[in-house]
C-alpha atoms as a PDB file:
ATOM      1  CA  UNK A   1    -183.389  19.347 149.362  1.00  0.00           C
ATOM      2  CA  UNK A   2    -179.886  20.521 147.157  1.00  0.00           C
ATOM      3  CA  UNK A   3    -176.727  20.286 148.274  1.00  0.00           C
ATOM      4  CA  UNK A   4    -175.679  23.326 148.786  1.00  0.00           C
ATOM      5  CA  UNK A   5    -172.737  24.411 151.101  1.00  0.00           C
ATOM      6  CA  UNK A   6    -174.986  26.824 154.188  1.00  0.00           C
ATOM      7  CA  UNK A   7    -172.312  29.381 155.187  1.00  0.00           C
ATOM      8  CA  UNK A   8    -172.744  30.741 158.864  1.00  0.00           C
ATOM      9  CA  UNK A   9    -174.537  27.661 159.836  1.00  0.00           C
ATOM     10  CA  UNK A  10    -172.576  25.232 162.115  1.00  0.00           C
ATOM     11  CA  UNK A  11    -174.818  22.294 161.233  1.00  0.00           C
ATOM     12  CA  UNK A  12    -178.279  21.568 158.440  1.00  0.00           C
ATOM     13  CA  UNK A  13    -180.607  21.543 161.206  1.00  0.00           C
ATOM     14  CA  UNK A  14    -179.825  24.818 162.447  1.00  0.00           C
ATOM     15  CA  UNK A  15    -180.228  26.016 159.174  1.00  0.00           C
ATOM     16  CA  UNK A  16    -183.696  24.268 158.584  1.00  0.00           C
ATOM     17  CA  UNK A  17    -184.960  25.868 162.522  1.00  0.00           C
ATOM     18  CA  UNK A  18    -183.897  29.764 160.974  1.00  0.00           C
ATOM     19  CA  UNK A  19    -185.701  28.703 157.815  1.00  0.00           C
ATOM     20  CA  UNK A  20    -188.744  27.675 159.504  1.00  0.00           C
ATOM     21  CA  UNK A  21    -188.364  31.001 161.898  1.00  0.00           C
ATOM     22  CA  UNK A  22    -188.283  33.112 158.743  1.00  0.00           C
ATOM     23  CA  UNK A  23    -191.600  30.610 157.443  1.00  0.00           C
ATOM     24  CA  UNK A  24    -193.222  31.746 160.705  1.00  0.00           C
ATOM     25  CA  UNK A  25    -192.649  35.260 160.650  1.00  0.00           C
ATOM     26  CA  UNK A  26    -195.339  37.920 159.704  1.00  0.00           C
ATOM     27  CA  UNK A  27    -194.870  38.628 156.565  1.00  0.00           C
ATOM     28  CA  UNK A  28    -193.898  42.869 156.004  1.00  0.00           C
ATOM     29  CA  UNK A  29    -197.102  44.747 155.392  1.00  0.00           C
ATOM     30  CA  UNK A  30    -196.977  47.549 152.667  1.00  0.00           C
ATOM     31  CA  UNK A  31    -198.074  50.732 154.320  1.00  0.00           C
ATOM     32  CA  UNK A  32    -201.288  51.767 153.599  1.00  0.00           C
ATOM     33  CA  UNK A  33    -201.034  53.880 150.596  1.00  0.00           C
ATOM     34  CA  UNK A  34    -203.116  57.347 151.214  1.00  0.00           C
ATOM     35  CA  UNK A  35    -206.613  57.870 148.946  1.00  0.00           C
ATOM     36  CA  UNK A  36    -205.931  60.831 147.315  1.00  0.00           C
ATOM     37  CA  UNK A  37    -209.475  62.676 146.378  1.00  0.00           C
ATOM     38  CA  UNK A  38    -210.094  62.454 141.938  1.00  0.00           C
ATOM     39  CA  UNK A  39    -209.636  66.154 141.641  1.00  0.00           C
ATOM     40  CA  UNK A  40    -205.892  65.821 143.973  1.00  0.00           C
ATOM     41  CA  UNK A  41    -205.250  62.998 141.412  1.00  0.00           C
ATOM     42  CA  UNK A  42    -206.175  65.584 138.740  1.00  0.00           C
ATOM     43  CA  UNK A  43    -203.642  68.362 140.062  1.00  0.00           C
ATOM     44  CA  UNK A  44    -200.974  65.911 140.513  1.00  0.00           C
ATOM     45  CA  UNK A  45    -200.929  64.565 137.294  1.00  0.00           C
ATOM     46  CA  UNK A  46    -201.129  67.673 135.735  1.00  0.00           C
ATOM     47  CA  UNK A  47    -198.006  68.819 137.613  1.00  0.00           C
ATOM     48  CA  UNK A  48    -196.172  65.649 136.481  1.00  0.00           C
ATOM     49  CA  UNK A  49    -197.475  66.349 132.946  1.00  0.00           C
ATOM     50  CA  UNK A  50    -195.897  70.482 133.296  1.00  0.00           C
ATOM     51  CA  UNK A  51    -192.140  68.432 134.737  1.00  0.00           C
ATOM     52  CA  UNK A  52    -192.100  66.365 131.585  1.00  0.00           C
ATOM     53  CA  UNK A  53    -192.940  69.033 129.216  1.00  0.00           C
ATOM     54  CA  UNK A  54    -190.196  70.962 131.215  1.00  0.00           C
ATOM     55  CA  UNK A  55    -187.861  67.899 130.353  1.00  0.00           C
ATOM     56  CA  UNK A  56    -188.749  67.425 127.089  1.00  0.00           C
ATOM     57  CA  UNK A  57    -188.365  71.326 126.221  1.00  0.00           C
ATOM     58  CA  UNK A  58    -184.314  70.670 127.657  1.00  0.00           C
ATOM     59  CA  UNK A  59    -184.223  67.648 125.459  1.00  0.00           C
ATOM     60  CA  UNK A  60    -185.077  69.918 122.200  1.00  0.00           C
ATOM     61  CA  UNK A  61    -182.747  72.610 123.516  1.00  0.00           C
ATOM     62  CA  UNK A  62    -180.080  70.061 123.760  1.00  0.00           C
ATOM     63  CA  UNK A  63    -181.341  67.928 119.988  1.00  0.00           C
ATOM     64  CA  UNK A  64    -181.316  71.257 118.496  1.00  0.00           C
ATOM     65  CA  UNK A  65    -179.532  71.195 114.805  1.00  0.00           C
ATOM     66  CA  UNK A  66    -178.967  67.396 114.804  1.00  0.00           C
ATOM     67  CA  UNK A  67    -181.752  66.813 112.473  1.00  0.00           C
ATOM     68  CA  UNK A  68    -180.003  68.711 110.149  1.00  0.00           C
ATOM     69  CA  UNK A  69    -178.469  67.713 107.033  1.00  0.00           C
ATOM     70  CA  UNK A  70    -175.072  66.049 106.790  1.00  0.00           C
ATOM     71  CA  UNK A  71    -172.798  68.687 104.860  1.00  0.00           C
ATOM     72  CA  UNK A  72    -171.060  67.621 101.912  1.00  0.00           C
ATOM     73  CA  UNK A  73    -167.975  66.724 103.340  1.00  0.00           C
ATOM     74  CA  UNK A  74    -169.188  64.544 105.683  1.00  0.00           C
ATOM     75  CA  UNK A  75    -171.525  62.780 102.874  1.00  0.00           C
ATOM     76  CA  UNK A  76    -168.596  62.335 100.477  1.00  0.00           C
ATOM     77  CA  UNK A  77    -165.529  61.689 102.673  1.00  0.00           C
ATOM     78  CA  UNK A  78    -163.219  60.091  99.334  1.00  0.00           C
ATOM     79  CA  UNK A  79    -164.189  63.786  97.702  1.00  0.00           C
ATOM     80  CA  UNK A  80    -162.295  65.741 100.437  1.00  0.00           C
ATOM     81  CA  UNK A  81    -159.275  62.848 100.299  1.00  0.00           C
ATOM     82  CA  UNK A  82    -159.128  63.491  96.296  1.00  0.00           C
ATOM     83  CA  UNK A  83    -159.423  67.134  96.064  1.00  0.00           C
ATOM     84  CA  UNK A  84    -156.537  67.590  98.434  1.00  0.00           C
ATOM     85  CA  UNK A  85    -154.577  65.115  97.314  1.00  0.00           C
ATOM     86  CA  UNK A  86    -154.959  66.910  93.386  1.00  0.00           C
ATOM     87  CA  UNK A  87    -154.235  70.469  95.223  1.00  0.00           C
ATOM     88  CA  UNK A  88    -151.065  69.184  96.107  1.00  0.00           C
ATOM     89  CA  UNK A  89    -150.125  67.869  92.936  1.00  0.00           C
ATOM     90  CA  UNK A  90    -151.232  71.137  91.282  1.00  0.00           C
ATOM     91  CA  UNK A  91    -149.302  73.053  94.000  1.00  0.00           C
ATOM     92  CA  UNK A  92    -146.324  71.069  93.447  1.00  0.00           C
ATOM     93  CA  UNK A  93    -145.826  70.947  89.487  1.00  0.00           C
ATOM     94  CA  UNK A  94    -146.770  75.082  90.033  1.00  0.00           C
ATOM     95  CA  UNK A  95    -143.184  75.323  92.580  1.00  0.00           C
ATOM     96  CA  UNK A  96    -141.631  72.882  90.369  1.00  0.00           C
ATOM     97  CA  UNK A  97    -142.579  74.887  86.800  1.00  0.00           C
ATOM     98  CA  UNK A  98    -141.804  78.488  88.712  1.00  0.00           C
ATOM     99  CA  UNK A  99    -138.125  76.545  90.454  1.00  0.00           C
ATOM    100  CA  UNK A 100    -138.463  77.187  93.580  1.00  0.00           C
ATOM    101  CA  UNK A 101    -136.703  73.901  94.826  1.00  0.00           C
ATOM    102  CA  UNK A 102    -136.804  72.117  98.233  1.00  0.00           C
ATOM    103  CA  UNK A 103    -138.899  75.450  99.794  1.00  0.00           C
ATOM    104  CA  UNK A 104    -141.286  74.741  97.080  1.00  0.00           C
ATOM    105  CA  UNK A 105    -141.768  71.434  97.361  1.00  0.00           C
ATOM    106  CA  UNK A 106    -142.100  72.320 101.080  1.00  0.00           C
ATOM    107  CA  UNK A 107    -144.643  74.527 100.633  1.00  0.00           C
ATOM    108  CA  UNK A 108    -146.942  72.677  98.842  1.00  0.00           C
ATOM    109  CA  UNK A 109    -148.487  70.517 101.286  1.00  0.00           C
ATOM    110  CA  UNK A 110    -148.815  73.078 103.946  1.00  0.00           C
ATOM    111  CA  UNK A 111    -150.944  75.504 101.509  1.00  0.00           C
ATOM    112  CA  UNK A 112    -152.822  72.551 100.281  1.00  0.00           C
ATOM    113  CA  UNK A 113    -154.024  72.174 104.141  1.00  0.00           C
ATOM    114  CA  UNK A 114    -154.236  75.564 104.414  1.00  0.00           C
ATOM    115  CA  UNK A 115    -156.954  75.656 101.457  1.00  0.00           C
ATOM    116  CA  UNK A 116    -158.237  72.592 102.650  1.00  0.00           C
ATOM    117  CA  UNK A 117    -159.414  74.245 105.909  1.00  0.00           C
ATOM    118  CA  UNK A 118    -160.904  76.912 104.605  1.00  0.00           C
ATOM    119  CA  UNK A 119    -163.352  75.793 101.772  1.00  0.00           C
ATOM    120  CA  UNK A 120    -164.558  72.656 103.767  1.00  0.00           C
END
């Protein structure tokens, strides 16, 4: 036998008579499960078979569009990085060629995010 600490027990042979007690005991009997007739079988299956089409027509609703195609943005992230980053520049040397200062300067960034959000 292990040694083994027996909580709730005040001594090992009390513990060994409620083992022996439990050995004794019936043990629980499943209930008995009803015979269903082959053409009950039949119907019930078929009913499970309509639940999981059911389910599975949700699960499409829900998948719907995933399969699709990543877009190009989301294939070439670096693209999007580099095309905004070269709007800027553009947008910058345009405010710096035309003088239009600190508001110029200022602008630039904010209009390259502005284009950026519209064409991807």
């Amino acid at each position: 036998m292990s040694n083994f600490k027996a909580k709730g027990f005040e001594s090992p042979s009390q513990m060994r008579e409620y083992l022996s007690e439990l050995d004794e005991a019936d043990p629980v009997e499943e209930p008995p499960t009803a015979t269903l007739s082959p053409q009950d079988e039949i119907d019930e299956l078929r009913q499970q078979v309509a639940r999981l089409k059911a389910r599975l027509l949700d699960i499409r609703g829900q998948t719907e569009g995933l399969d699709e195609l990543p877009s190009q943005a989301d294939r070439y992230p670096w693209l999007r990085i580099v095309l905004t980053a070269a709007t800027t520049f553009v947008l910058a040397r345009l405010a710096q060629q035309f003088r239009l200062g600190g508001l110029g300067a200022a602008a630039a960034p904010l209009l390259s995010a502005k284009l950026d959000r519209k064409f991807w």
